[in-house]
C-alpha atoms as a PDB file:
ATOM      1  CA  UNK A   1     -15.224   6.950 -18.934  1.00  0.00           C
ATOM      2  CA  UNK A   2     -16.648   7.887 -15.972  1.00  0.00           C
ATOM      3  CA  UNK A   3     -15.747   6.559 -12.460  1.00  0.00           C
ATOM      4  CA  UNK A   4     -17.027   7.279  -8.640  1.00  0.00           C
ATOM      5  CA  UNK A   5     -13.835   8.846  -8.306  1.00  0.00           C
ATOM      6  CA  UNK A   6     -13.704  11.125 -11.006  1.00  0.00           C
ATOM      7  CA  UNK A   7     -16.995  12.571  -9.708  1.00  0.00           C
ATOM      8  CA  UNK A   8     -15.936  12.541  -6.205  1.00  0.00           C
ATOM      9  CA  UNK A   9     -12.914  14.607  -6.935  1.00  0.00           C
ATOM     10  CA  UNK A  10     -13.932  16.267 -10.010  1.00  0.00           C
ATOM     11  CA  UNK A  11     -11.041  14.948 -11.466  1.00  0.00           C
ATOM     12  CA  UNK A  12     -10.528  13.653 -15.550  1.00  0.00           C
ATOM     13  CA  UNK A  13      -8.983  10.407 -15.177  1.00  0.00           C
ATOM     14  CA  UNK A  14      -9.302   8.338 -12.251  1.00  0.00           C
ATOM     15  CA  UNK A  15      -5.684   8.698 -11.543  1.00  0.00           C
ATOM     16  CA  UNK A  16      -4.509  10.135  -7.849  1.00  0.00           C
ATOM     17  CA  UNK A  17      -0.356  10.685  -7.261  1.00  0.00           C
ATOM     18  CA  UNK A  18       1.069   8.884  -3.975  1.00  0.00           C
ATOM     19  CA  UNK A  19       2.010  11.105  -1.006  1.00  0.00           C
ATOM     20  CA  UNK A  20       5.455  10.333  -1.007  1.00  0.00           C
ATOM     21  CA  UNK A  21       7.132  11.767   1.835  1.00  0.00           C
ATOM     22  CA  UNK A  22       9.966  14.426   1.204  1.00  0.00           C
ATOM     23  CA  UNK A  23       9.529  14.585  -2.406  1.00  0.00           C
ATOM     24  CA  UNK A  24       5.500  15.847  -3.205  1.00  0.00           C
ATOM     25  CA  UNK A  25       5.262  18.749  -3.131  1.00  0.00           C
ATOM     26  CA  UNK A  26       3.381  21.579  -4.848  1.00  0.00           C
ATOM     27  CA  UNK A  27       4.911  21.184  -8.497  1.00  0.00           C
ATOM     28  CA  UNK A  28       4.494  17.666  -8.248  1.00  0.00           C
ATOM     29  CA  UNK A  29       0.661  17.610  -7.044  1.00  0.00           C
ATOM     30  CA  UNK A  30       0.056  20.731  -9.520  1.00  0.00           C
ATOM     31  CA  UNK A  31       1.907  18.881 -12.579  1.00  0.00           C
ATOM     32  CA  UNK A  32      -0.590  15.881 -11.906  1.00  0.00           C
ATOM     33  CA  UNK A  33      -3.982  17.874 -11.274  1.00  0.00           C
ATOM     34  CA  UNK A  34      -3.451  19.924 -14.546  1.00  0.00           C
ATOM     35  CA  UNK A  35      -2.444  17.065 -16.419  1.00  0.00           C
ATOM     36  CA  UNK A  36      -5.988  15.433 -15.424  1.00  0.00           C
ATOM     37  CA  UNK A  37      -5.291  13.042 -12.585  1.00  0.00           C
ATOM     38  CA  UNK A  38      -5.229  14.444  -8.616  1.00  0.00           C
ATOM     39  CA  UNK A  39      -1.770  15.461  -7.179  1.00  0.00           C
ATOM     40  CA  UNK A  40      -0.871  14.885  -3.328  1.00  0.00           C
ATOM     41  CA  UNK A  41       1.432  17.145  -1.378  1.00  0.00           C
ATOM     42  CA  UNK A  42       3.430  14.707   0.899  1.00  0.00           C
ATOM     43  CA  UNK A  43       3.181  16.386   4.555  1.00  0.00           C
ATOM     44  CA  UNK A  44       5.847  12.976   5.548  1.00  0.00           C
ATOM     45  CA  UNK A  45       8.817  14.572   6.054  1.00  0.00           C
ATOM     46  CA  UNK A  46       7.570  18.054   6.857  1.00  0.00           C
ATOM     47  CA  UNK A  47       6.010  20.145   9.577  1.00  0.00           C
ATOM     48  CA  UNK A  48       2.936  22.474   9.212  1.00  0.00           C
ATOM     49  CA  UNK A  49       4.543  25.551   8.181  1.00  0.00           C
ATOM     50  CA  UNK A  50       5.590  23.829   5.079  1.00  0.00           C
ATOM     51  CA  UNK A  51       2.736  21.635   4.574  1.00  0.00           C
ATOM     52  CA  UNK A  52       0.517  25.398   4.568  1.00  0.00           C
ATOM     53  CA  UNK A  53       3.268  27.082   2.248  1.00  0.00           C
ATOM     54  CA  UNK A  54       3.048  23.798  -0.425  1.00  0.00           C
ATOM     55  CA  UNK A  55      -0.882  24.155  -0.114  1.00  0.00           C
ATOM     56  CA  UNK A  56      -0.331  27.632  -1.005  1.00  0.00           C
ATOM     57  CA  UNK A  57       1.474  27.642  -3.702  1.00  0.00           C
ATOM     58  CA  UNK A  58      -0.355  24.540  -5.475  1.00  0.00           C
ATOM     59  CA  UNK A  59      -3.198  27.043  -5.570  1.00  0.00           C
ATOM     60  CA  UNK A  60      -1.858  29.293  -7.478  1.00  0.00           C
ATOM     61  CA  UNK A  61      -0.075  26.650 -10.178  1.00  0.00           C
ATOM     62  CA  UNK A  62      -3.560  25.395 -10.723  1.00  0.00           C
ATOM     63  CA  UNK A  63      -7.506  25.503 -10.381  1.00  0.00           C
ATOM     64  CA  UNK A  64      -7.834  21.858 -10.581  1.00  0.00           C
ATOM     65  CA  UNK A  65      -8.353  19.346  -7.215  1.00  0.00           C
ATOM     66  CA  UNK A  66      -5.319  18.307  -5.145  1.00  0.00           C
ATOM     67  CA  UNK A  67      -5.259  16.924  -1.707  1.00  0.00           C
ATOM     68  CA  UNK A  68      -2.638  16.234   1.147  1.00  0.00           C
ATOM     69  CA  UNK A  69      -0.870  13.261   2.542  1.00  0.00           C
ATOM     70  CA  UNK A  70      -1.176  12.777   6.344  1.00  0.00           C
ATOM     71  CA  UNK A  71       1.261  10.598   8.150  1.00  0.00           C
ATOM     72  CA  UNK A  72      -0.441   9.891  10.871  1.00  0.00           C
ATOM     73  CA  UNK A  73       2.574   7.944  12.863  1.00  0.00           C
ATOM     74  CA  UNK A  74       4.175  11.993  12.727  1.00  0.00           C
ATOM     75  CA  UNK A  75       4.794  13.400  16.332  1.00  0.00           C
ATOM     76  CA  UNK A  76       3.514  17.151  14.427  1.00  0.00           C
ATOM     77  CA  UNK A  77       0.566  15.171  12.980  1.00  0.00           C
ATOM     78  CA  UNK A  78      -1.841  17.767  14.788  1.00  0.00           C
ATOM     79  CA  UNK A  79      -0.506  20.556  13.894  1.00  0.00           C
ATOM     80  CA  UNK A  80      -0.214  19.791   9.955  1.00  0.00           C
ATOM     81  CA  UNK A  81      -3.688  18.333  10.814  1.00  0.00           C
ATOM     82  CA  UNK A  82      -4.710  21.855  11.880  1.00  0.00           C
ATOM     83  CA  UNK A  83      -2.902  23.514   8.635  1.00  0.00           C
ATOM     84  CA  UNK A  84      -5.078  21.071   6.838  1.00  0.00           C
ATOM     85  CA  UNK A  85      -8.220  22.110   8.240  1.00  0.00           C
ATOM     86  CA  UNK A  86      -7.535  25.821   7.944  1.00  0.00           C
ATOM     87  CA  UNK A  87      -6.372  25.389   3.928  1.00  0.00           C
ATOM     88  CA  UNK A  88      -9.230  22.743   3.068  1.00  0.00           C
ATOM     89  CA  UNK A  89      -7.391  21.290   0.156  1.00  0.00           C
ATOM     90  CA  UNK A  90     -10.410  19.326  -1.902  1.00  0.00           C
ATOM     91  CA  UNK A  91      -9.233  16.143   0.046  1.00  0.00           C
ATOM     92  CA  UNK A  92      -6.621  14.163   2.233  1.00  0.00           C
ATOM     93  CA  UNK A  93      -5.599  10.696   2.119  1.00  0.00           C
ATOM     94  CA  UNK A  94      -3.910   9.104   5.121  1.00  0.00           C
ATOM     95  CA  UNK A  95      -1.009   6.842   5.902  1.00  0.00           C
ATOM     96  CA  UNK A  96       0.753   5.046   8.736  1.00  0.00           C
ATOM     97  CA  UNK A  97      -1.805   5.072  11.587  1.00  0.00           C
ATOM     98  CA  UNK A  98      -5.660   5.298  13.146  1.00  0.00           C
ATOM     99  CA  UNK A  99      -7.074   7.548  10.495  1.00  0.00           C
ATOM    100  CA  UNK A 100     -10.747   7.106  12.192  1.00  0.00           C
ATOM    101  CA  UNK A 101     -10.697   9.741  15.284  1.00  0.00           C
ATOM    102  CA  UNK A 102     -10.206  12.602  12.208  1.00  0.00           C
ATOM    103  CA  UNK A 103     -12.449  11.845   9.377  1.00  0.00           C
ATOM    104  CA  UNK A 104     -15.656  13.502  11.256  1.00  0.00           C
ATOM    105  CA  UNK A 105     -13.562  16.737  11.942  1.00  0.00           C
ATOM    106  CA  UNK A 106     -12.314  16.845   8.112  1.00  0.00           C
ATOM    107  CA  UNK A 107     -15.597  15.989   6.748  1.00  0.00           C
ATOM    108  CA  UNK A 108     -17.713  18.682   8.442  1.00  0.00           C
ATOM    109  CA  UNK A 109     -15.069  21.178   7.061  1.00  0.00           C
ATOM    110  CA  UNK A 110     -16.152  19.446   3.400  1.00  0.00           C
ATOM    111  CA  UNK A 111     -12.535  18.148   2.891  1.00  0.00           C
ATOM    112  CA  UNK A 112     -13.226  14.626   1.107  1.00  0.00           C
ATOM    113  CA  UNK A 113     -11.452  11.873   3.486  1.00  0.00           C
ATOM    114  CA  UNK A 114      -9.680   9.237   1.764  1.00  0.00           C
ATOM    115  CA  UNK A 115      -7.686   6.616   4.230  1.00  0.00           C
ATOM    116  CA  UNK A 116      -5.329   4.127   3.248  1.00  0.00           C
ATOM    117  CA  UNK A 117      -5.845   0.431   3.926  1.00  0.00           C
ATOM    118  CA  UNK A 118      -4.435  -2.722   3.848  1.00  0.00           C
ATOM    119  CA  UNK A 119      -6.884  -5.503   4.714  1.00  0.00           C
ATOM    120  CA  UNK A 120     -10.688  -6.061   4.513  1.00  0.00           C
ATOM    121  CA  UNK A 121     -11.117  -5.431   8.595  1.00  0.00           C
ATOM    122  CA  UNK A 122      -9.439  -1.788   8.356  1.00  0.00           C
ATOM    123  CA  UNK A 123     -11.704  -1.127   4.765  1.00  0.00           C
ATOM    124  CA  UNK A 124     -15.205  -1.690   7.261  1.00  0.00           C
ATOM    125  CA  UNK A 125     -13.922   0.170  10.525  1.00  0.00           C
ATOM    126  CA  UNK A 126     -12.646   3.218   8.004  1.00  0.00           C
ATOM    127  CA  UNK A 127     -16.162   3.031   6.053  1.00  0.00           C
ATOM    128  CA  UNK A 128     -18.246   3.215   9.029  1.00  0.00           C
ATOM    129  CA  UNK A 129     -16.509   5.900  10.427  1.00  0.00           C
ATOM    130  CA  UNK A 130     -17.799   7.874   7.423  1.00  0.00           C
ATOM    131  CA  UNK A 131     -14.668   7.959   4.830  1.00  0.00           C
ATOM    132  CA  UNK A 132     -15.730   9.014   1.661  1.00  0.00           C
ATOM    133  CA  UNK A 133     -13.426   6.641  -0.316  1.00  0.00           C
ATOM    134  CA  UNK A 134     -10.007   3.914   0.435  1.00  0.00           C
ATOM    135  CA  UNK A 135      -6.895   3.416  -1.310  1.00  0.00           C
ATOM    136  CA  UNK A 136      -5.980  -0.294  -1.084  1.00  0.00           C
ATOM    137  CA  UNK A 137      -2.272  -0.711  -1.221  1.00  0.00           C
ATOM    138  CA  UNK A 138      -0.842  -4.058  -2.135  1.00  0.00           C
ATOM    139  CA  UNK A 139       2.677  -5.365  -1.001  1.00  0.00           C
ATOM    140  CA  UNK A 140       3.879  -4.486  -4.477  1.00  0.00           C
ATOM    141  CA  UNK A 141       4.419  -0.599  -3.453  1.00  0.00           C
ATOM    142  CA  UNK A 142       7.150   1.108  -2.703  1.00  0.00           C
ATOM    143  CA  UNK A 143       8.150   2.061   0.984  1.00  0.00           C
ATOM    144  CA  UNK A 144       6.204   0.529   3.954  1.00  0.00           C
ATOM    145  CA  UNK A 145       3.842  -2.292   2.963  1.00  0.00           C
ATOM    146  CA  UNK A 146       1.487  -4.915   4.069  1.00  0.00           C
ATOM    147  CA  UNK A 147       1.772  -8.898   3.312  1.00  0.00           C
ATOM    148  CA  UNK A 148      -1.175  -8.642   0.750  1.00  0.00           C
ATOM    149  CA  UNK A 149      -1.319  -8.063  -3.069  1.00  0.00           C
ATOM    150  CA  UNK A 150      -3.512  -5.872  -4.879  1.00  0.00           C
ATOM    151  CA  UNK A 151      -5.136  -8.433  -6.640  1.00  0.00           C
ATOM    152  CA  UNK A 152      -6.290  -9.843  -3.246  1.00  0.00           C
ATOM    153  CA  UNK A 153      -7.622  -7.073  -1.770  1.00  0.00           C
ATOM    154  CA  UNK A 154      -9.175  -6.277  -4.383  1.00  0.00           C
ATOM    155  CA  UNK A 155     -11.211  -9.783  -5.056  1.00  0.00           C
ATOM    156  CA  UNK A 156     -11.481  -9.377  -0.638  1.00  0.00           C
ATOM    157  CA  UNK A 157     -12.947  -5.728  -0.058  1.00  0.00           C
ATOM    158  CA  UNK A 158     -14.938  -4.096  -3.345  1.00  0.00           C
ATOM    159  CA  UNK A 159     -17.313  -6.795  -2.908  1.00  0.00           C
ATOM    160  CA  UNK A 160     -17.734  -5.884   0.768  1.00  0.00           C
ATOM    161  CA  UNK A 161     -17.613  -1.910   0.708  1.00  0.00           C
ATOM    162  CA  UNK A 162     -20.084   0.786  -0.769  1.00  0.00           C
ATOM    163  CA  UNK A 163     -17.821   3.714  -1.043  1.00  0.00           C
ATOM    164  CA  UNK A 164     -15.330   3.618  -4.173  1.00  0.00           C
ATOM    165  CA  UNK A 165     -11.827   1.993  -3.648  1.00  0.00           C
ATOM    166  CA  UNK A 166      -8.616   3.299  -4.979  1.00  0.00           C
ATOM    167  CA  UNK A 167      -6.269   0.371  -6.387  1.00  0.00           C
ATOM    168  CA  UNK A 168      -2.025   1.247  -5.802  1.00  0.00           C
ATOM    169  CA  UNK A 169       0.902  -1.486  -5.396  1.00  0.00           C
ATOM    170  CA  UNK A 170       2.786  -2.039  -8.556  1.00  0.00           C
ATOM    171  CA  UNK A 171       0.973  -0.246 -10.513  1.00  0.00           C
ATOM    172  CA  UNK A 172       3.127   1.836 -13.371  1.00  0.00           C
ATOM    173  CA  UNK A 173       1.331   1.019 -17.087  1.00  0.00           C
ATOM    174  CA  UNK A 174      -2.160   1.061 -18.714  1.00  0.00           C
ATOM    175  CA  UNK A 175      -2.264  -2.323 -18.250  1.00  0.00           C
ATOM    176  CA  UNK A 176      -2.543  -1.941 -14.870  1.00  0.00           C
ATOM    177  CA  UNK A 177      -4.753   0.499 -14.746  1.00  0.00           C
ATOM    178  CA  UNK A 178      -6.948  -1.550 -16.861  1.00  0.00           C
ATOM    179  CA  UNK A 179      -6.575  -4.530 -14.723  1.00  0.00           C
ATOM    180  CA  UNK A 180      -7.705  -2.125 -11.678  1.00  0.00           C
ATOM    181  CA  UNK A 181     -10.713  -1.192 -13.273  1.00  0.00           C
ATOM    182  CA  UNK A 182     -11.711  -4.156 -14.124  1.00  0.00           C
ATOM    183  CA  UNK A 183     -11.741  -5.660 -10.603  1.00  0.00           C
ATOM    184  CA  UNK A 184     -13.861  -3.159  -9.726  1.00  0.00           C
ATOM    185  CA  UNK A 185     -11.624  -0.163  -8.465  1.00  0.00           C
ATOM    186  CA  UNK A 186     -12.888   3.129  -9.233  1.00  0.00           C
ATOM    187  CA  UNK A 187      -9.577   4.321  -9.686  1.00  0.00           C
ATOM    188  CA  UNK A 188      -6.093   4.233  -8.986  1.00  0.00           C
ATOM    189  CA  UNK A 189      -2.809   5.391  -6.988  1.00  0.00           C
ATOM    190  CA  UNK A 190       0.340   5.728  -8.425  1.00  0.00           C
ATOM    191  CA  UNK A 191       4.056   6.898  -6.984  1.00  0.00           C
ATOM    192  CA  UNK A 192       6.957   5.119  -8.714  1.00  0.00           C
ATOM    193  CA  UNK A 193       5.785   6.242 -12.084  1.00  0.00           C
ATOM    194  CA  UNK A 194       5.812   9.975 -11.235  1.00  0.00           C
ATOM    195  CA  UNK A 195       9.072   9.283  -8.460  1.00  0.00           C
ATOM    196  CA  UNK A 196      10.744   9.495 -11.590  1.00  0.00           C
ATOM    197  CA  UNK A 197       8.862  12.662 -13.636  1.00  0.00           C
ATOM    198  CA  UNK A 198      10.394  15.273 -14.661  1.00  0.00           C
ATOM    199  CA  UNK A 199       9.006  17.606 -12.205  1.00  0.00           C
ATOM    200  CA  UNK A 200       9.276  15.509  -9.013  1.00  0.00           C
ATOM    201  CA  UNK A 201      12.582  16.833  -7.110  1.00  0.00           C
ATOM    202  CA  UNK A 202      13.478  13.720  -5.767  1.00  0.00           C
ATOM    203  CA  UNK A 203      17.320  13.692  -6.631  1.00  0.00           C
ATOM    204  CA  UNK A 204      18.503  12.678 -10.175  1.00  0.00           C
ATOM    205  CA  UNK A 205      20.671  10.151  -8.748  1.00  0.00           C
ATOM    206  CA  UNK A 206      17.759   8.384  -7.751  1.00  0.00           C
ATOM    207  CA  UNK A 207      15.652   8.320 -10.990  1.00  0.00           C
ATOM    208  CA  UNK A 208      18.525   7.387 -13.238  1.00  0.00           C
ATOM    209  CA  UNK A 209      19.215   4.157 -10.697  1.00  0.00           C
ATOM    210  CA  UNK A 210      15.311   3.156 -10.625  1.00  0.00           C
ATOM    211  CA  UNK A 211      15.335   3.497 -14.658  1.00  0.00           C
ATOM    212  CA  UNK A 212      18.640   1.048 -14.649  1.00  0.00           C
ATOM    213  CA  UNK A 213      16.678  -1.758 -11.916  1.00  0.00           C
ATOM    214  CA  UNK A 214      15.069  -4.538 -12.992  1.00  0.00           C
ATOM    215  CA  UNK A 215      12.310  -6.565 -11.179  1.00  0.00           C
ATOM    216  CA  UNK A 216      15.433  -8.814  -9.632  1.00  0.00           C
ATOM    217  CA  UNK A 217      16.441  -5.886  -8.005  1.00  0.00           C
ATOM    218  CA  UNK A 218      13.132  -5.442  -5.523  1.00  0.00           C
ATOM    219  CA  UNK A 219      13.833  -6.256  -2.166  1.00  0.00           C
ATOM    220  CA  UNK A 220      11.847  -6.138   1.104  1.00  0.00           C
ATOM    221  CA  UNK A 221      13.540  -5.091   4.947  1.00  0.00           C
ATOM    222  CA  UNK A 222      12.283  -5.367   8.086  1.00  0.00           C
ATOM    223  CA  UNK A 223      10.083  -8.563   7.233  1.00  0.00           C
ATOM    224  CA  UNK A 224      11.035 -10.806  10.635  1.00  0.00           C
ATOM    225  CA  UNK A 225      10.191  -7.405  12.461  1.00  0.00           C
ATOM    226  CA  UNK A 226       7.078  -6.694  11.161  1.00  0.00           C
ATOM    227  CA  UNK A 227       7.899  -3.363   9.493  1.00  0.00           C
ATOM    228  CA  UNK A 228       8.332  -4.309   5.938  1.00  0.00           C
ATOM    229  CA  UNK A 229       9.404  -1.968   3.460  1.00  0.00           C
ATOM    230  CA  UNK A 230      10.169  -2.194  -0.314  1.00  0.00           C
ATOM    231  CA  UNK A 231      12.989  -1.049  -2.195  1.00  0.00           C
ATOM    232  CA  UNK A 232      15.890  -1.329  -4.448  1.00  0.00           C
ATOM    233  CA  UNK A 233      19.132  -3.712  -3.260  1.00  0.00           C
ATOM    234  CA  UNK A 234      21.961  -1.724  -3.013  1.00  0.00           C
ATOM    235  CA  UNK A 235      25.271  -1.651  -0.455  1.00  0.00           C
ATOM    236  CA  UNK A 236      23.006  -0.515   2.569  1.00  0.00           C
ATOM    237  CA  UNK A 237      19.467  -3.164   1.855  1.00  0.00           C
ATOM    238  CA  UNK A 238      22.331  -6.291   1.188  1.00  0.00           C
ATOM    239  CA  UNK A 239      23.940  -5.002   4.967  1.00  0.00           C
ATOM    240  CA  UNK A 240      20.487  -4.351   6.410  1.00  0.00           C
ATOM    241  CA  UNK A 241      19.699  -8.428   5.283  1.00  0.00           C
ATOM    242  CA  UNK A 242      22.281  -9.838   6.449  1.00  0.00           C
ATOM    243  CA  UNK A 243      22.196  -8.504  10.061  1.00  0.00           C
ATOM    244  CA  UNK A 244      18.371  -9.308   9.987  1.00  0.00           C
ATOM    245  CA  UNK A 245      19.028 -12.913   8.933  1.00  0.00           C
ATOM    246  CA  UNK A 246      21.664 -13.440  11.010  1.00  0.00           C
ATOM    247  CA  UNK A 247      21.768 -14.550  14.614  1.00  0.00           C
ATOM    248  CA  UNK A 248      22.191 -11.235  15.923  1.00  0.00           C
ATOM    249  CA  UNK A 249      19.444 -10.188  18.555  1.00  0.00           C
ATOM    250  CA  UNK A 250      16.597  -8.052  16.624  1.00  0.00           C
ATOM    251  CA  UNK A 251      17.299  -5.285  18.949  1.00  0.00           C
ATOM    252  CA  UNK A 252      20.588  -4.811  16.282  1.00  0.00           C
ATOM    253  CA  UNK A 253      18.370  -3.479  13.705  1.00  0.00           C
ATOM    254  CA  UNK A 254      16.818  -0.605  15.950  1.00  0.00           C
ATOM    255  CA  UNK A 255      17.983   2.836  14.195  1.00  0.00           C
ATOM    256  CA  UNK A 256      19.261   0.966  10.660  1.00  0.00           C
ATOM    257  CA  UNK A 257      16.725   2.528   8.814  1.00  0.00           C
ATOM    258  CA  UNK A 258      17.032   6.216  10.486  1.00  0.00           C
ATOM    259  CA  UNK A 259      18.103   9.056   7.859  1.00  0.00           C
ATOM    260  CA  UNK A 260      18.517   6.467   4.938  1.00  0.00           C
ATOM    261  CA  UNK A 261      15.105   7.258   2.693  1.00  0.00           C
ATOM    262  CA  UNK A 262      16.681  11.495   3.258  1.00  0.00           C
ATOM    263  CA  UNK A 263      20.447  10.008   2.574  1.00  0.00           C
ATOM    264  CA  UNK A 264      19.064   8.433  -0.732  1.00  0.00           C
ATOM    265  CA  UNK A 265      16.261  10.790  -2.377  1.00  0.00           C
ATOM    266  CA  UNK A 266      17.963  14.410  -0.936  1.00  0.00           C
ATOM    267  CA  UNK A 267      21.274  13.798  -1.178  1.00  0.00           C
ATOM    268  CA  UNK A 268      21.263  11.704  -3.873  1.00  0.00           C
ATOM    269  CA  UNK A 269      23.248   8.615  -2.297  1.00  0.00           C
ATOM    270  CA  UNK A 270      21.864   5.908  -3.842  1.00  0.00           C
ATOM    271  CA  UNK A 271      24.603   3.135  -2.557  1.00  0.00           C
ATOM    272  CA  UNK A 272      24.282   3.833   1.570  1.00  0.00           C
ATOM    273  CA  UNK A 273      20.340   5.387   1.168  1.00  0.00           C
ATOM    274  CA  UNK A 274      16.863   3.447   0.703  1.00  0.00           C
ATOM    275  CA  UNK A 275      15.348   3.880  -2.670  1.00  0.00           C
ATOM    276  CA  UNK A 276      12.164   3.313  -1.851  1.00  0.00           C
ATOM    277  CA  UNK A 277      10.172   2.154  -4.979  1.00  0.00           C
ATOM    278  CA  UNK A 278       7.518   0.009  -6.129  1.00  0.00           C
ATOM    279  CA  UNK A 279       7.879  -3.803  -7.306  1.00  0.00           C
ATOM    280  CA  UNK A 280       7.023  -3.303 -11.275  1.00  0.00           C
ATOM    281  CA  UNK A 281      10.442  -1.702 -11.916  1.00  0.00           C
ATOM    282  CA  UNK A 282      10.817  -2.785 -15.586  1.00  0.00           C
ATOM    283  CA  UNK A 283       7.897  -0.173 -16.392  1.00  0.00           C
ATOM    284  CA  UNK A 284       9.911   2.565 -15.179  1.00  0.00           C
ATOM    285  CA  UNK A 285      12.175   3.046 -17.657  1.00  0.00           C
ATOM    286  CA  UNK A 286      12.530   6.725 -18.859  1.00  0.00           C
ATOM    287  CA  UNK A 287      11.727  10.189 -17.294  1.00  0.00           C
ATOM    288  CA  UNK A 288       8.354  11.800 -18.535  1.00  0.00           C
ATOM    289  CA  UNK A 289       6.738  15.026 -17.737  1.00  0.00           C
ATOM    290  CA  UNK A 290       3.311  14.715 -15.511  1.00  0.00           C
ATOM    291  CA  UNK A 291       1.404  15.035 -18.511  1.00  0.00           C
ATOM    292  CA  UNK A 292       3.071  12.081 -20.759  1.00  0.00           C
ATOM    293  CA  UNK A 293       2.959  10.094 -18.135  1.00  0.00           C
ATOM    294  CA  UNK A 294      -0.827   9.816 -17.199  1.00  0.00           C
ATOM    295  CA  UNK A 295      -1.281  10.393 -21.377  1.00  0.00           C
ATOM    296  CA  UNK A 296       0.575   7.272 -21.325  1.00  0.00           C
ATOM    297  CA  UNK A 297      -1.417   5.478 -18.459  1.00  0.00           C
ATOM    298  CA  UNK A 298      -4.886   6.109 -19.827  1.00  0.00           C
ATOM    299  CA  UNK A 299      -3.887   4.926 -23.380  1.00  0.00           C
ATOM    300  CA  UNK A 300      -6.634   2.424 -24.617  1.00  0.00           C
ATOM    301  CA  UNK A 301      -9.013   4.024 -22.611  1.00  0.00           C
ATOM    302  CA  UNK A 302     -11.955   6.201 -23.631  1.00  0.00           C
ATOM    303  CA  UNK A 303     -13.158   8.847 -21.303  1.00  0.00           C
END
């Protein structure tokens, strides 16, 4: 099986890695691109002089495509924008702003532009401006969200849109894969499955306590603010709730969330940090190399 996406990236299996921030980096993205799918080097997290060493060294773990993560709500966005544009890694998704005033300046360098969206309005503006392809991330992911599910968007923007869309919320088995494709996504992304790999260096404290949650443990902050964001309950998310349910003034929760995804996936604190994961957490049960994991993912399918 062949898919828009596959050709566009010259890829195996329509499978791209999130761009988890802090924890993609080059032996990650590498692991995925030589295991078939497309690996992402997280620039969240980072500034340029890292984001150009990752780039770097991805090139010389493999010959196969990989892109970058841009988080575009960064203060050093232009400057690991620049990196990007001097490396010209085979594409770049983007994350957590206006994507639009970049994707002529990318594309004219030949880097393939692929913004993320969350509703059918942002899907036309980004395909007008001349993206190449969108990732359409349902509330079931892990970290910052929207307030739709995948299925929706879906069933709302590939009957709308030319270019090929890239499914990701929730989305950890074959069977999801297989539901992605068949609602017409050319593809998918995935980040809780390989979170947990064997070669992602997110700390082990982490992976062993998303392997022991349950879909009961999935919980949602920020929500009366507008800044949702998923993750596991623990000591700090049941403290965060409270205080945002409570009568206190929302100005309380200003700074909660500062230093607590770091706290959690560096140092391993999995009680006071924010595991940020996605929603199907009774799929993540074991850690898998790169390879087994996308071997696992594409099982049924013929390509």
């Amino acid at each position: 099986m062949q898919t828009r996406l596959t050709k566009l990236l010259n890829i195996k299996y329509p499978i791209i890695q999130g761009g988890m921030a802090a924890i993609t980096d080059a032996v990650l993205a590498s692991a995925v691109s030589n295991a078939g799918g497309a690996g992402i080097i997280g620039a969240g997290g980072h500034n340029a002089i890292w984001v150009k060493e990752q780039v770097r060294k991805a090139r010389k773990l493999t010959d196969k495509s990989f892109g970058v993560n841009i988080v575009l709500a960064a203060e050093d966005k232009d400057e690991i924008i620049d990196v990007v544009c001097e490396e010209k890694p085979v594409f770049v998704t983007f994350g957590a702003g206006n994507p639009i005033p970049y994707i002529d300046r990318l594309k004219k360098l030949g880097i393939i532009t692929i913004p993320v969206v969350a509703n059918l309005k942002q899907a036309l503006k980004v395909e007008k401006a001349g993206a190449d392809a969108m990732v359409t991330e349902g509330m079931e992911a892990g970290g910052h969200i929207g307030r739709h599910t995948i299925m929706a968007l879906l069933t709302n923007i590939v009957p709308n849109v030319n270019i090929p869309v890239i499914a990701a919320g929730g989305i950890a088995d074959s069977r999801g894969l297989k539901a992605a494709l068949a609602m017409g996504a050319e593809g998918v992304q995935i980040g809780s499955a390989f979170l947990i790999s064997e070669e992602c260096p997110a700390h082990i404290n982490v992976k062993h306590r998303i392997i022991e949650a349950t879909d009961m443990d999935s919980v949602v902050l920020g929500h009366t603010i507008g800044h949702d964001a998923r993750g596991i309950r623990n000591k700090f998310t049941d403290e965060y709730l409270a205080l945002e349910y409570s009568d206190a003034p929302r100005e309380a929760l200003t700074g909660k969330m500062k230093g607590v995804y770091n706290k959690a996936f560096v140092d391993g604190d999995v009680d006071n940090g924010y595991i940020e994961v996605g929603q199907s957490l009774n799929a993540l049960n074991e850690i898998l190399s790169c390879k087994q994991i996308i071997q696992a993912l594409i099982k049924g399918l013929v390509f």
